[in-house]
N, C-alpha and C. Protein backbone atom coordinates (compact mmCIF):
# COMPACT_ATOMS: atom_id res chain seq x y z
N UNK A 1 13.86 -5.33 -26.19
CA UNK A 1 13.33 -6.16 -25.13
C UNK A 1 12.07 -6.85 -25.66
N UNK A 2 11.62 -8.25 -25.33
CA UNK A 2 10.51 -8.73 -25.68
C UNK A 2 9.19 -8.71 -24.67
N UNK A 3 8.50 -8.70 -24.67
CA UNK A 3 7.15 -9.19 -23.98
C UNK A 3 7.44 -10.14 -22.38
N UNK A 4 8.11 -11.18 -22.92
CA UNK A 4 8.76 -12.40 -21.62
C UNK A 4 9.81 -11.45 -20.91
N UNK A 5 10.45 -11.23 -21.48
CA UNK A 5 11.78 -9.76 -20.52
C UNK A 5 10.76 -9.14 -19.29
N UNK A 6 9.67 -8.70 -20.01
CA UNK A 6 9.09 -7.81 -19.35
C UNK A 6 8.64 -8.80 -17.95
N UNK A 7 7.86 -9.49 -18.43
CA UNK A 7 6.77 -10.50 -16.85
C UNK A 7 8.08 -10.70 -16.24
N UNK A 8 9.12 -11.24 -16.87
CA UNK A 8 10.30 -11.97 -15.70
C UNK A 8 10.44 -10.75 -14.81
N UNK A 9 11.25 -9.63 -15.43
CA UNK A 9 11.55 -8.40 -14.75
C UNK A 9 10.33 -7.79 -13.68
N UNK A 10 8.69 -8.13 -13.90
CA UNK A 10 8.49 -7.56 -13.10
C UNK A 10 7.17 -8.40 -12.30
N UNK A 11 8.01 -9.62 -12.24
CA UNK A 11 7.40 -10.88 -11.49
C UNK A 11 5.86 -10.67 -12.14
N UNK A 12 5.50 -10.73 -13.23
CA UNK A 12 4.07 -10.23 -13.46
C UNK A 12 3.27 -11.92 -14.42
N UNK A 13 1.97 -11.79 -13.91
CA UNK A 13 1.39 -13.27 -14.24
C UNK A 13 0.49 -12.56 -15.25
N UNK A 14 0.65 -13.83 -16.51
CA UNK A 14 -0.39 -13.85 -18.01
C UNK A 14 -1.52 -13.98 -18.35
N UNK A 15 -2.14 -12.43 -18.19
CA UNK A 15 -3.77 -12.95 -18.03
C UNK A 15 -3.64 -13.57 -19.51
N UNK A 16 -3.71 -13.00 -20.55
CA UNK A 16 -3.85 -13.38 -21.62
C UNK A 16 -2.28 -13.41 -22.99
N UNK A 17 -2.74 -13.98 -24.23
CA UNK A 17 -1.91 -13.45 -25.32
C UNK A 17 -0.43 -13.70 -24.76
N UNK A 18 -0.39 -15.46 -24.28
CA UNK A 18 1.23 -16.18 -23.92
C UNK A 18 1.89 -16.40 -25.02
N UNK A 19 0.80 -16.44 -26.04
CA UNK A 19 1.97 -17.25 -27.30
C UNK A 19 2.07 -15.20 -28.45
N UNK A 20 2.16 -14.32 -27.74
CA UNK A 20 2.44 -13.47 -28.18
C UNK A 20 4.12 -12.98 -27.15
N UNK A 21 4.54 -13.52 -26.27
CA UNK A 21 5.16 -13.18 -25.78
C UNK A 21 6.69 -12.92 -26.21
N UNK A 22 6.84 -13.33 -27.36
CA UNK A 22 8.04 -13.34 -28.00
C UNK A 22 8.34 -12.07 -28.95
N UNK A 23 7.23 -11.09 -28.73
CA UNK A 23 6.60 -9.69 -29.25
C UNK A 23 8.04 -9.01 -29.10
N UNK A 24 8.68 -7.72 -30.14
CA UNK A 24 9.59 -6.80 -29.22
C UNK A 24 9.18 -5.28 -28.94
N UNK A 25 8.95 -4.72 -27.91
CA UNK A 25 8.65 -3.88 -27.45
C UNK A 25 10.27 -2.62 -27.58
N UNK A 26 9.76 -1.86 -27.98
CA UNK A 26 10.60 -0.54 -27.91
C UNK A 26 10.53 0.52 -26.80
N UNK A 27 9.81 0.94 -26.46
CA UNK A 27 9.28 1.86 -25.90
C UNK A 27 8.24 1.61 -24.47
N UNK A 28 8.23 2.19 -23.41
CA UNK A 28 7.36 2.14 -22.43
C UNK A 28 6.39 3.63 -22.01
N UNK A 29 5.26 2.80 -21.12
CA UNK A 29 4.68 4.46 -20.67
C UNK A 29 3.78 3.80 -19.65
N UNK A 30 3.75 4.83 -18.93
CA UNK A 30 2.97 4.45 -17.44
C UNK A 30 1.95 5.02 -17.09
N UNK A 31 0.97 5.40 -17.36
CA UNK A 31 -0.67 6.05 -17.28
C UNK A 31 -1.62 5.71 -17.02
N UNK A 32 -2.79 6.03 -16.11
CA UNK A 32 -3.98 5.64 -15.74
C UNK A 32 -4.57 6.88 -16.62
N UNK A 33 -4.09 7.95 -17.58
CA UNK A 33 -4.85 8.86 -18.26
C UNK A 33 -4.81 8.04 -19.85
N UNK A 34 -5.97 8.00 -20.12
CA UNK A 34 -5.35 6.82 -21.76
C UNK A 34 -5.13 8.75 -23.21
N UNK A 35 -5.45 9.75 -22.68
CA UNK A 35 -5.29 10.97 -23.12
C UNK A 35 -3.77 11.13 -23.69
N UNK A 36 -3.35 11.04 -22.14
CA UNK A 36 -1.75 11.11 -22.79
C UNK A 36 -1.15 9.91 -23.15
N UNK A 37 -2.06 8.50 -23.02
CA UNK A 37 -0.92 7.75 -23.99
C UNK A 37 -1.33 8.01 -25.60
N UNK A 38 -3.01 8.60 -25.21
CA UNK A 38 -2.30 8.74 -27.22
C UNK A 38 -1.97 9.78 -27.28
N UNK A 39 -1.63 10.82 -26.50
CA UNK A 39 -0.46 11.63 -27.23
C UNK A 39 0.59 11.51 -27.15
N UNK A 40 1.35 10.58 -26.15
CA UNK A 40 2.73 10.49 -26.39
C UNK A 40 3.49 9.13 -26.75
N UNK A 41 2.24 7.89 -27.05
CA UNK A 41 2.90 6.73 -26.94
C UNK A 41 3.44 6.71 -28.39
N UNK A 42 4.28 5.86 -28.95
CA UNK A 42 4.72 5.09 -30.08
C UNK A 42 4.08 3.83 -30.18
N UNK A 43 4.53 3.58 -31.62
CA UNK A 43 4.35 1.75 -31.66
C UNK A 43 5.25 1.05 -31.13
N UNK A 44 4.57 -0.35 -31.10
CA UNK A 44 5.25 -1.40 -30.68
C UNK A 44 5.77 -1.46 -28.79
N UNK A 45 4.87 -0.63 -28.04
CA UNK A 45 4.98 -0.26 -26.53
C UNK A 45 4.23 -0.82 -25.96
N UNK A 46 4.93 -0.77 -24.75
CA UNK A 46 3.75 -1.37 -23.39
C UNK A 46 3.39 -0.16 -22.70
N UNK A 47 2.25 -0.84 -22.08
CA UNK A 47 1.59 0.20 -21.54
C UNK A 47 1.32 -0.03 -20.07
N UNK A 48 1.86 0.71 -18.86
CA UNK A 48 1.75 0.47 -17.62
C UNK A 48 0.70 0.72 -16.78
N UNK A 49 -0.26 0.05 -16.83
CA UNK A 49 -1.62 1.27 -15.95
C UNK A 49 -1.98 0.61 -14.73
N UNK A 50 -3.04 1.32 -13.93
CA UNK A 50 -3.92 0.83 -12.70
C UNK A 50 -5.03 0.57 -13.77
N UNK A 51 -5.41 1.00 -15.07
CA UNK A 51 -6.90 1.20 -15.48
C UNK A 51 -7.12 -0.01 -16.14
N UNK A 52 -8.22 -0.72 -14.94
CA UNK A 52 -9.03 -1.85 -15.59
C UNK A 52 -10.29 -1.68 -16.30
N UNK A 53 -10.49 -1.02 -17.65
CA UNK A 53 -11.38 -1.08 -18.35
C UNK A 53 -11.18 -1.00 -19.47
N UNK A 54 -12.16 -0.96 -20.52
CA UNK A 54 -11.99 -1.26 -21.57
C UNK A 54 -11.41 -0.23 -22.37
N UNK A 55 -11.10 0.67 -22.05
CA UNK A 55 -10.30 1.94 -22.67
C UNK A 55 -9.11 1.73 -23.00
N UNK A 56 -8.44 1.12 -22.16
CA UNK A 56 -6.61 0.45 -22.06
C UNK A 56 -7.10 0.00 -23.25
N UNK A 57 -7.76 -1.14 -23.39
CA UNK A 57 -7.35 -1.74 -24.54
C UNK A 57 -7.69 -1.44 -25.59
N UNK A 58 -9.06 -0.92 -25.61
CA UNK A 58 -9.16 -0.03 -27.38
C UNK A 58 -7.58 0.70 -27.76
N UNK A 59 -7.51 1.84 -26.42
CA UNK A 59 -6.36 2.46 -27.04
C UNK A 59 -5.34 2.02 -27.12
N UNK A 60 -4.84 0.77 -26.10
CA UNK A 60 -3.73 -0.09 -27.16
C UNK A 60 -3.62 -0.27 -28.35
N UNK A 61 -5.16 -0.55 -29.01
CA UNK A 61 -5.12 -1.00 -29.73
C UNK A 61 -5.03 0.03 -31.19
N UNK A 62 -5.55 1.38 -30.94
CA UNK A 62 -5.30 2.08 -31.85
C UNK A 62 -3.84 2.42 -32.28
N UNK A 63 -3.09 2.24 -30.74
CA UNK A 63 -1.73 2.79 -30.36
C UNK A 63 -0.85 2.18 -31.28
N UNK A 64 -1.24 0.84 -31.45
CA UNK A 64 -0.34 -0.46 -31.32
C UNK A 64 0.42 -0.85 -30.45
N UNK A 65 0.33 -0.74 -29.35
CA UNK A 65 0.53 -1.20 -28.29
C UNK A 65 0.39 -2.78 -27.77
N UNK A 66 1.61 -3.60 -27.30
CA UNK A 66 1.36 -4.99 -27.84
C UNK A 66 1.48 -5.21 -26.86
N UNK A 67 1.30 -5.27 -25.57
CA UNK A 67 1.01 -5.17 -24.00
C UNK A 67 1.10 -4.21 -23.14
N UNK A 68 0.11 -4.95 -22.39
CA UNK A 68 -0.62 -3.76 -21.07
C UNK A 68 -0.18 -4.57 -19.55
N UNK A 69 0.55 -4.24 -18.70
CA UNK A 69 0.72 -4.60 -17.78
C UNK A 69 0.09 -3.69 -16.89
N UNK A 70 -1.13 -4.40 -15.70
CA UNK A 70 -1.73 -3.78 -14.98
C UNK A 70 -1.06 -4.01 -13.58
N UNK A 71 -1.11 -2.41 -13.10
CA UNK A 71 -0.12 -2.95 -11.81
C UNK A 71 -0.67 -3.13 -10.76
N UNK A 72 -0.06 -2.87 -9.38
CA UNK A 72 -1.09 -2.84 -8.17
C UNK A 72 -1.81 -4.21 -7.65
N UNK A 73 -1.26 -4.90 -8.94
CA UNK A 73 -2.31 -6.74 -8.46
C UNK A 73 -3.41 -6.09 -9.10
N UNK A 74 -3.80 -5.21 -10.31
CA UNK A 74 -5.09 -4.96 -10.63
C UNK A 74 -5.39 -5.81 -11.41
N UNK A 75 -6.67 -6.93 -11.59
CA UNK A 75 -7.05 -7.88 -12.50
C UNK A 75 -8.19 -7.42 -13.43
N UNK A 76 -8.12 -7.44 -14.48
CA UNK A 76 -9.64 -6.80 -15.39
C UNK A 76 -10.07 -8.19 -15.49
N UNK A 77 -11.55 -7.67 -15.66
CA UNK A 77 -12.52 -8.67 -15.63
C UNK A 77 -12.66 -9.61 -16.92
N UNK A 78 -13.34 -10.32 -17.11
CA UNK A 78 -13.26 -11.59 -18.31
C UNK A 78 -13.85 -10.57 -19.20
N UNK A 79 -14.49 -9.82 -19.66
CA UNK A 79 -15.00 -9.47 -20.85
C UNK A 79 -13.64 -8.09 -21.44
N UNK A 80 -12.82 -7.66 -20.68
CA UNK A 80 -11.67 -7.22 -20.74
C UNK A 80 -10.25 -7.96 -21.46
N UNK A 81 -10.32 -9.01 -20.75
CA UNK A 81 -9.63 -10.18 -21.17
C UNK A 81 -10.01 -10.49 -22.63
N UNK A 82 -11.07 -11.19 -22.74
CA UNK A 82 -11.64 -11.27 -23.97
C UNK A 82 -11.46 -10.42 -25.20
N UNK A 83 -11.73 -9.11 -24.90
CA UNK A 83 -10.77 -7.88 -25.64
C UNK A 83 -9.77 -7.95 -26.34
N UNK A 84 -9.25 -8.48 -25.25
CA UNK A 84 -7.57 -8.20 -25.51
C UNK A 84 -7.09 -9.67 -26.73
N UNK A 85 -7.85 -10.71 -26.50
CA UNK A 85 -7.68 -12.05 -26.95
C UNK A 85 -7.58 -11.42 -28.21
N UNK A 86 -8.85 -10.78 -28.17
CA UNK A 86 -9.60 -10.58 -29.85
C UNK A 86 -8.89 -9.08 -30.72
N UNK A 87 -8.45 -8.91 -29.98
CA UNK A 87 -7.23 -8.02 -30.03
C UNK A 87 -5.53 -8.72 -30.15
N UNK A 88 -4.94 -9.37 -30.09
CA UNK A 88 -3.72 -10.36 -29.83
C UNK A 88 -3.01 -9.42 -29.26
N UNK A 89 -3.44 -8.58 -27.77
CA UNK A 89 -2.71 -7.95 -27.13
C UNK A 89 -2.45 -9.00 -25.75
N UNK A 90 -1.18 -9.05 -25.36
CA UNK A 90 -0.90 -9.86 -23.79
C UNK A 90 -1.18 -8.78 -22.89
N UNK A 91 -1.77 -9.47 -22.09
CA UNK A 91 -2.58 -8.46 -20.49
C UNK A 91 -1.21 -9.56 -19.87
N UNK A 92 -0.63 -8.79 -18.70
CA UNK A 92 -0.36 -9.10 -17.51
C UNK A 92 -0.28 -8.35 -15.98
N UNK A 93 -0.04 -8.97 -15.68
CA UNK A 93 -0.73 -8.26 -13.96
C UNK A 93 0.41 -8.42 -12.62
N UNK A 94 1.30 -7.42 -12.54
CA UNK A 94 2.33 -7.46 -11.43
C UNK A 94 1.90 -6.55 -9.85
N UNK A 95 2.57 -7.49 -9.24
CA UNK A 95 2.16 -6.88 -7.77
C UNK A 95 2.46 -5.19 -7.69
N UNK A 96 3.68 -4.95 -8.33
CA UNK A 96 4.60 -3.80 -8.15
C UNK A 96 3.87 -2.61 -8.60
N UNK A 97 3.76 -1.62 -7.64
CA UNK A 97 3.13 -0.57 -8.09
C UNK A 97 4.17 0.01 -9.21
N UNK A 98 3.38 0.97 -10.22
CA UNK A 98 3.78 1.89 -11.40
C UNK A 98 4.87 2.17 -11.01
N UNK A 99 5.42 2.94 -10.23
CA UNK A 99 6.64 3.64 -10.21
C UNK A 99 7.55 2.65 -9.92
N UNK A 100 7.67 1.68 -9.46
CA UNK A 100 8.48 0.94 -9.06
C UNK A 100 8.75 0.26 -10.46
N UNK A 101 7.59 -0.41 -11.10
CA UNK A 101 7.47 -1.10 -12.41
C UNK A 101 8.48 -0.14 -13.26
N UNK A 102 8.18 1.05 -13.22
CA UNK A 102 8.74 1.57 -14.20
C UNK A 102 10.01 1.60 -14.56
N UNK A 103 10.61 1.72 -13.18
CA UNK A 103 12.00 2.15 -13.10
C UNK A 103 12.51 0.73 -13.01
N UNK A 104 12.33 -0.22 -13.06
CA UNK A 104 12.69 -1.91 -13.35
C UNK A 104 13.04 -1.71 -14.93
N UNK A 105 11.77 -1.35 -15.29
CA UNK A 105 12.33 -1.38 -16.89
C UNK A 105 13.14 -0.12 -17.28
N UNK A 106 12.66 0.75 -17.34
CA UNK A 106 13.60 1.36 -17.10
C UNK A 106 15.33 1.27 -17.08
N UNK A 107 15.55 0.85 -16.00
CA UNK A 107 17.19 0.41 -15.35
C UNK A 107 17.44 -0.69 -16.25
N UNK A 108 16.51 -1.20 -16.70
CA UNK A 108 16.94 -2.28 -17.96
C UNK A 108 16.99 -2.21 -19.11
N UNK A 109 16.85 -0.95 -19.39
CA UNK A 109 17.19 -0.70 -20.79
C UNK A 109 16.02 -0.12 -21.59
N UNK A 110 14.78 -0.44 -21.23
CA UNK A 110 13.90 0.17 -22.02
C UNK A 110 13.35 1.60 -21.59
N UNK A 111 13.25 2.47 -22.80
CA UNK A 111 13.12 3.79 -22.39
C UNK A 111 11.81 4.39 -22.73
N UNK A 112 11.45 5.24 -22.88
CA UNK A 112 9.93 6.09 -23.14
C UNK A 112 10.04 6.47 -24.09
N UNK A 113 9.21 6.94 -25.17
CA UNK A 113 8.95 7.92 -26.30
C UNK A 113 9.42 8.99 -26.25
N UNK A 114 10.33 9.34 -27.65
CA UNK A 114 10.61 10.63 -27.43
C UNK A 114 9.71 11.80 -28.33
């Protein structure tokens, strides 16, 4: 699945990192704890959170994690954004709470870390 799969599937708008959208993602995970995504994420994953701060994205970034979709309608602030630029990670932002998000992708094929 790519990056664009993802926003279509979960009606979600581009804060940042559009011309990364052609990215392919393997793997998903859904956490407001960034603890357990580094213990259980893989590369090349998205990352599902409520958490608007700058933690998501460091640890994306250690993760390799090549988008963060924030759910809930949660928007991080411009110096967050900025982050992520300087990072070439895509932020996007869907109405759909986590569990719902999840199981969208999910039912579509993309699965979690094993």
């Amino acid at each position: 699945m790519i990056v664009s799969d993802i926003k279509d599937l979960l009606e979600a708008e581009v804060l940042c990192g559009e011309e990364y959208c052609d990215r392919e993602v393997h793997t998903a995970c859904g956490s407001d704890m960034m603890s357990d995504v580094l213990a259980y994420v893989k590369d090349q994953s998205v990352l599902l959170t409520g958490l608007c701060n700058p933690q998501s994205v460091r640890t994306a970034e250690m993760m390799d994690i090549v988008c963060i979709v924030f759910v809930r309608g949660k928007m991080p602030d411009e110096s967050i954004v900025e982050l992520a630029k300087e990072r070439e990670i895509v932020l996007l932002s869907t109405q759909k709470k986590m569990f719902a998000a999840c199981g969208i992708l999910y039912s579509n094929g993309l699965r979690g870390g094993e």
